[in-house]
N, C-alpha and C. Protein backbone atom coordinates (compact mmCIF):
# COMPACT_ATOMS: atom_id res chain seq x y z
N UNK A 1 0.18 -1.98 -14.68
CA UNK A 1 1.36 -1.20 -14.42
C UNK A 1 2.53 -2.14 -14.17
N UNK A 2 3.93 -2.22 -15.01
CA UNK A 2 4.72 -3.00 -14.75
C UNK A 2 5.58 -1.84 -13.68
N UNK A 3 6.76 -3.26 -13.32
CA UNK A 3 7.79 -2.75 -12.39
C UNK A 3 8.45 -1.30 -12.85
N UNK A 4 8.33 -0.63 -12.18
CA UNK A 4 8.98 1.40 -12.24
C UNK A 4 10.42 1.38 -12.11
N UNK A 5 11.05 1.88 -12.63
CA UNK A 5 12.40 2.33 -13.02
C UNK A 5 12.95 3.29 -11.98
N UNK A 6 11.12 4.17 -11.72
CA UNK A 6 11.73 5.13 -11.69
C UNK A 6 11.55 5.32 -9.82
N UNK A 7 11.67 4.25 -8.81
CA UNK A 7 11.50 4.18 -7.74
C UNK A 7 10.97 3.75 -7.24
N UNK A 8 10.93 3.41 -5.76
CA UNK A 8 10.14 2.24 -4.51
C UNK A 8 8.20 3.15 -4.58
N UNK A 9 7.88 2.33 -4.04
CA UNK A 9 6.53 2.76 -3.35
C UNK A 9 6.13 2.39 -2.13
N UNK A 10 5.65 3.88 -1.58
CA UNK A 10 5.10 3.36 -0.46
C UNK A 10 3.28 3.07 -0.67
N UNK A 11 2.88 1.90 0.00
CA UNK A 11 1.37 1.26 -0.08
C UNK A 11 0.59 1.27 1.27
N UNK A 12 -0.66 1.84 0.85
CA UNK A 12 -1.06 0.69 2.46
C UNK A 12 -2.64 -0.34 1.87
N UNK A 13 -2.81 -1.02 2.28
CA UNK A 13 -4.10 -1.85 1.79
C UNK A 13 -5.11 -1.96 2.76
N UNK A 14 -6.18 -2.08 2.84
CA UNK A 14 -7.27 -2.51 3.59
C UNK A 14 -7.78 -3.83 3.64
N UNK A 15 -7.38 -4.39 4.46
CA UNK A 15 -8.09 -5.86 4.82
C UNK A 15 -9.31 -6.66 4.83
N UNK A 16 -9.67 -7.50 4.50
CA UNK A 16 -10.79 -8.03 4.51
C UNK A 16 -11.55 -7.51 6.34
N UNK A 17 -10.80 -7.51 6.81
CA UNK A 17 -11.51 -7.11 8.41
C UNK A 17 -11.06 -5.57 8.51
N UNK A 18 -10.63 -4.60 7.99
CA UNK A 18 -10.87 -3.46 7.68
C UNK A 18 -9.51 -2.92 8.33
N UNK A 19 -8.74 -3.91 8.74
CA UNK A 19 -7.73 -3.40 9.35
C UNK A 19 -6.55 -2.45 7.99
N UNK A 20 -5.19 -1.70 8.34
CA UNK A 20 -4.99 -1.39 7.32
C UNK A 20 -3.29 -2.05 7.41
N UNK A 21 -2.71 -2.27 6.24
CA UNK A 21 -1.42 -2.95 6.28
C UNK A 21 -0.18 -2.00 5.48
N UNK A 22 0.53 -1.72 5.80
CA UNK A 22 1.62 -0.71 5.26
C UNK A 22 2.72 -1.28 4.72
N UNK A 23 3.25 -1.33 3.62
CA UNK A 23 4.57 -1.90 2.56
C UNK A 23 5.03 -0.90 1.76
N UNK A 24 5.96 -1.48 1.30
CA UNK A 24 7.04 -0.86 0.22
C UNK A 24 7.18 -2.49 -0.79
N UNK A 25 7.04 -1.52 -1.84
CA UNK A 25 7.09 -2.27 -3.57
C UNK A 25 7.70 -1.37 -4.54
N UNK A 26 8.85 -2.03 -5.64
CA UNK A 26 9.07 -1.33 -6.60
C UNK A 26 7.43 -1.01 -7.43
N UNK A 27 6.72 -2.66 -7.25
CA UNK A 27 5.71 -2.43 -7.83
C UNK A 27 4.06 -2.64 -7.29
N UNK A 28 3.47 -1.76 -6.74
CA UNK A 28 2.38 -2.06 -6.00
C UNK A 28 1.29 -2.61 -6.30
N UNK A 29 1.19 -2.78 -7.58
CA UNK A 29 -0.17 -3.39 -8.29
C UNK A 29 0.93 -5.10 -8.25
N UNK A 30 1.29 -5.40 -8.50
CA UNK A 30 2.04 -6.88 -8.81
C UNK A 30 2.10 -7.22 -7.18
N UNK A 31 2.62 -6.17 -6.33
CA UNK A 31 2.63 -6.83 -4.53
C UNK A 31 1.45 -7.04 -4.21
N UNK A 32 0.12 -6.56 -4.55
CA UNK A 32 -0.94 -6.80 -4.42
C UNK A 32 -1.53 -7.93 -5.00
N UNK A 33 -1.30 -8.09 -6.19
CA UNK A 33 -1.45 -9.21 -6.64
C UNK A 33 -0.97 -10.47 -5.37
N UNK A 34 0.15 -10.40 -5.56
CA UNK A 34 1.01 -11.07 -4.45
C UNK A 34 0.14 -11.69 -2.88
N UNK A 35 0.17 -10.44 -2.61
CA UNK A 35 -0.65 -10.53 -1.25
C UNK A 35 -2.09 -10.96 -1.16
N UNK A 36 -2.92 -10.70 -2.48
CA UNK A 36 -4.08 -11.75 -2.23
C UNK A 36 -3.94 -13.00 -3.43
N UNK A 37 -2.76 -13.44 -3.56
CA UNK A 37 -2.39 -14.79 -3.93
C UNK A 37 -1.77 -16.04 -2.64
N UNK A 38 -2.00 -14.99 -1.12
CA UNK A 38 -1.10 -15.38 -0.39
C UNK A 38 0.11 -15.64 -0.51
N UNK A 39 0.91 -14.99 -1.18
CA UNK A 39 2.30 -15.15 -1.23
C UNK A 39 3.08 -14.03 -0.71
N UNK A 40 2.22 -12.47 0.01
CA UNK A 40 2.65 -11.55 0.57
C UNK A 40 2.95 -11.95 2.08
N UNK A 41 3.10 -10.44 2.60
CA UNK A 41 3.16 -10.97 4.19
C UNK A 41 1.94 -11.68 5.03
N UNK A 42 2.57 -12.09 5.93
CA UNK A 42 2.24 -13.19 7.07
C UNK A 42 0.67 -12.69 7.45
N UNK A 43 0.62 -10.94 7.73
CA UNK A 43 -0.36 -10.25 8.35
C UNK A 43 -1.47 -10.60 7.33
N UNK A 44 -1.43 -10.39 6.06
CA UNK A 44 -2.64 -9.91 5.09
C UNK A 44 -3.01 -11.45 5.19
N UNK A 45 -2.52 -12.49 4.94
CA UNK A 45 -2.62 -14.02 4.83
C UNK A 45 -3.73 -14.65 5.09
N UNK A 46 -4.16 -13.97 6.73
CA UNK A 46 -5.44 -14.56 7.38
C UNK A 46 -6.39 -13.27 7.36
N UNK A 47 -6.04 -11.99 5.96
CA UNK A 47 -7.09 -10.97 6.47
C UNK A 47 -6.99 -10.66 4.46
N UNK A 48 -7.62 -11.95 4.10
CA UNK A 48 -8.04 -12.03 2.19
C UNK A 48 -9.55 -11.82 2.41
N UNK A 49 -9.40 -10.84 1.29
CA UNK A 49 -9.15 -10.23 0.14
C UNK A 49 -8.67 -8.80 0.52
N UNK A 50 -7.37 -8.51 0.02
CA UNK A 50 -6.96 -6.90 0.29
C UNK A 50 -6.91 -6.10 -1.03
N UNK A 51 -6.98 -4.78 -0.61
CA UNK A 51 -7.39 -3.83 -1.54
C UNK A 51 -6.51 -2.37 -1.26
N UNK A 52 -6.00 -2.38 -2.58
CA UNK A 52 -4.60 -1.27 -2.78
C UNK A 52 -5.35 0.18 -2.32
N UNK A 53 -5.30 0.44 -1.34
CA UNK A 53 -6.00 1.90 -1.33
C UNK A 53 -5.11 3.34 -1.24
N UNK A 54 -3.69 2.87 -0.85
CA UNK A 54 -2.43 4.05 -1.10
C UNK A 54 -2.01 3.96 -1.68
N UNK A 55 -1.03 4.75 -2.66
CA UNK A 55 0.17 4.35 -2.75
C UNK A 55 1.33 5.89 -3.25
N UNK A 56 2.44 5.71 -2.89
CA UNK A 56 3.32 7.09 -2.89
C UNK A 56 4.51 6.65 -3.05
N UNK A 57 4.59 7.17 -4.39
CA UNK A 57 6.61 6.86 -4.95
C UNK A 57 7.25 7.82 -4.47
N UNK A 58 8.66 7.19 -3.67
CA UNK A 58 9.58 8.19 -2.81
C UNK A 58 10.57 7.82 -3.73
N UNK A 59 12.15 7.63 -3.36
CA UNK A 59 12.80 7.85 -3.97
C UNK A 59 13.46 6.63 -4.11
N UNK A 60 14.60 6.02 -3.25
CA UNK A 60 14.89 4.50 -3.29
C UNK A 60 14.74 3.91 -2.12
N UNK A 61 14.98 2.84 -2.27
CA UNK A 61 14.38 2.00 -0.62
C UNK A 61 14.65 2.13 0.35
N UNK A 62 15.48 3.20 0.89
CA UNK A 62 15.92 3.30 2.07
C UNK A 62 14.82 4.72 2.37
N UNK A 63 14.69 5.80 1.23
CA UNK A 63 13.61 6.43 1.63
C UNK A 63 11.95 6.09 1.86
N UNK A 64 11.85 4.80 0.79
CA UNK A 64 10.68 4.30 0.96
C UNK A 64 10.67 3.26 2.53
N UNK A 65 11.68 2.88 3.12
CA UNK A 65 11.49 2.14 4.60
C UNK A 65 11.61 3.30 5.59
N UNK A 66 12.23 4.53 5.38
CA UNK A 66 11.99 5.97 5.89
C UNK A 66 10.19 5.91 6.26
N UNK A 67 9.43 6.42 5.10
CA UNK A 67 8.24 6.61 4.61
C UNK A 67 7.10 5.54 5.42
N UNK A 68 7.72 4.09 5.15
CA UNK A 68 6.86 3.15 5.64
C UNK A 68 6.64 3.53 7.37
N UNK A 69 8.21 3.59 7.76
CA UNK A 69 7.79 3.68 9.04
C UNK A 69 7.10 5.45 9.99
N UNK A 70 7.18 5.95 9.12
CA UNK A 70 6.50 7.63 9.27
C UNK A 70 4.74 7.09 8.99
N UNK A 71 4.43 6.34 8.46
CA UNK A 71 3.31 5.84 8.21
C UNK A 71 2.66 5.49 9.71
N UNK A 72 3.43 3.96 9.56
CA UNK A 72 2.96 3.27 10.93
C UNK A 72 3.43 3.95 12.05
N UNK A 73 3.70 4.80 12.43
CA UNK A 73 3.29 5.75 13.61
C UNK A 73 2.34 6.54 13.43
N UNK A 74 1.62 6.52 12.77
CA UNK A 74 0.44 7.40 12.20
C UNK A 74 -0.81 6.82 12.82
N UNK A 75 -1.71 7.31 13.63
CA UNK A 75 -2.90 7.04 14.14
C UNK A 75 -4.01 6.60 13.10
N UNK A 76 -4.62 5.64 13.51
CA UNK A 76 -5.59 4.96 12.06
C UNK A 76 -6.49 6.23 11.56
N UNK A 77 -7.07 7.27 12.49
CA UNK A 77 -7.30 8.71 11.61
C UNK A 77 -6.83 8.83 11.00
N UNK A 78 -5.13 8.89 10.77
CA UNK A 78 -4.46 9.99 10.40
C UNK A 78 -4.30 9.10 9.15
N UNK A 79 -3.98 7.82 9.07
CA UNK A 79 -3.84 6.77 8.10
C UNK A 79 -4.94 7.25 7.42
N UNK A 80 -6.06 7.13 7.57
CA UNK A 80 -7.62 7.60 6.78
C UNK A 80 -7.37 8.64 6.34
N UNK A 81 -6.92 10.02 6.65
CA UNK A 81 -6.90 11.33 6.16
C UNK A 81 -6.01 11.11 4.90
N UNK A 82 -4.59 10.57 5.17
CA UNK A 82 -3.94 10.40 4.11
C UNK A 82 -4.73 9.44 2.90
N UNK A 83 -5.17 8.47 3.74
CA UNK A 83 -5.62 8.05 1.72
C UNK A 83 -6.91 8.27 1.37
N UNK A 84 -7.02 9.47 2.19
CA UNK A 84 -8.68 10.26 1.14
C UNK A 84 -8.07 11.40 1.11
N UNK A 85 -6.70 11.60 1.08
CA UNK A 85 -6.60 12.81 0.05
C UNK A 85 -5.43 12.55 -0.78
N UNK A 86 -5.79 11.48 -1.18
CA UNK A 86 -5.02 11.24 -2.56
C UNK A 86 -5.91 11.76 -3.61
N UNK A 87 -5.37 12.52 -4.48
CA UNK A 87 -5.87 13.09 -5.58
C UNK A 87 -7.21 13.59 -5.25
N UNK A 88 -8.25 13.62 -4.04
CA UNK A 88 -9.23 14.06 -3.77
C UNK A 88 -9.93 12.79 -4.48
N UNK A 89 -9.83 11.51 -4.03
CA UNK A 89 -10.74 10.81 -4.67
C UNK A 89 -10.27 9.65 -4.03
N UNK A 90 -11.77 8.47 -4.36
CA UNK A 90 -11.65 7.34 -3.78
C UNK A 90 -10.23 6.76 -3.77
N UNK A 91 -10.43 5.30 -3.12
CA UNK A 91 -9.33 4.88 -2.90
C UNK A 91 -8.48 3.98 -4.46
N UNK A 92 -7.42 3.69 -4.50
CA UNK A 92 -7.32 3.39 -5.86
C UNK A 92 -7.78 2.13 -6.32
N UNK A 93 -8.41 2.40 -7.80
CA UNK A 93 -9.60 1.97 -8.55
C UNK A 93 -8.49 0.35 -8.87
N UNK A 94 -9.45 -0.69 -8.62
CA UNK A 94 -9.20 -1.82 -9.13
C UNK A 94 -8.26 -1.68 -11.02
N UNK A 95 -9.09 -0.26 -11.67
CA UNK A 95 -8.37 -0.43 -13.10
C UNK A 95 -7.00 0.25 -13.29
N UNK A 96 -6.10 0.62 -11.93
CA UNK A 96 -5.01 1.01 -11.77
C UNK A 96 -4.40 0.13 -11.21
N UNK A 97 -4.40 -1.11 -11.70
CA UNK A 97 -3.83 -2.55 -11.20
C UNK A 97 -4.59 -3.50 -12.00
């Protein structure tokens, strides 16, 4: 999937220690890339190999830093509920990146 035209994304990933990490990307498969190249944020750095398990196109970046932070006030339940009901299915497949 290249860079979207058509708006930001909101992401969250799962950590090698299971913790979960929340961003905004025009492009979430390439920030991922990113982040287990260590070249993402500081947090994921010491918690490789991460794995894209959200992701939700809002509108432009000020709604997607809206979004991010409606996230991280979200109880790690509530984080879980949201990305098992994406599309009613696992989390997203390594071949969507």
């Amino acid at each position: 999937m290249g860079a979207s035209s058509a708006g930001w994304y909101v992401y969250i990933l799962r950590c090698s220690d299971g913790t979960l990490y929340t961003g905004t990307a025009r492009d979430p498969c390439a920030r991922l890339q990113r982040h287990n190249g260590g070249r993402g944020a500081k947090y994921t750095r010491s918690r490789l190999p991460v794995d894209l398990v959200f992701r939700e196109l809002v509108g432009n970046h000020g709604d997607a830093l809206r979004r991010e932070a409606q996230i991280k006030r979200l109880s790690r339940q509530d984080k879980q509920l949201l990305i098992s009901s994406v599309s009613g299915c696992d989390p997203v497949s390594s071949a969507d990146h």
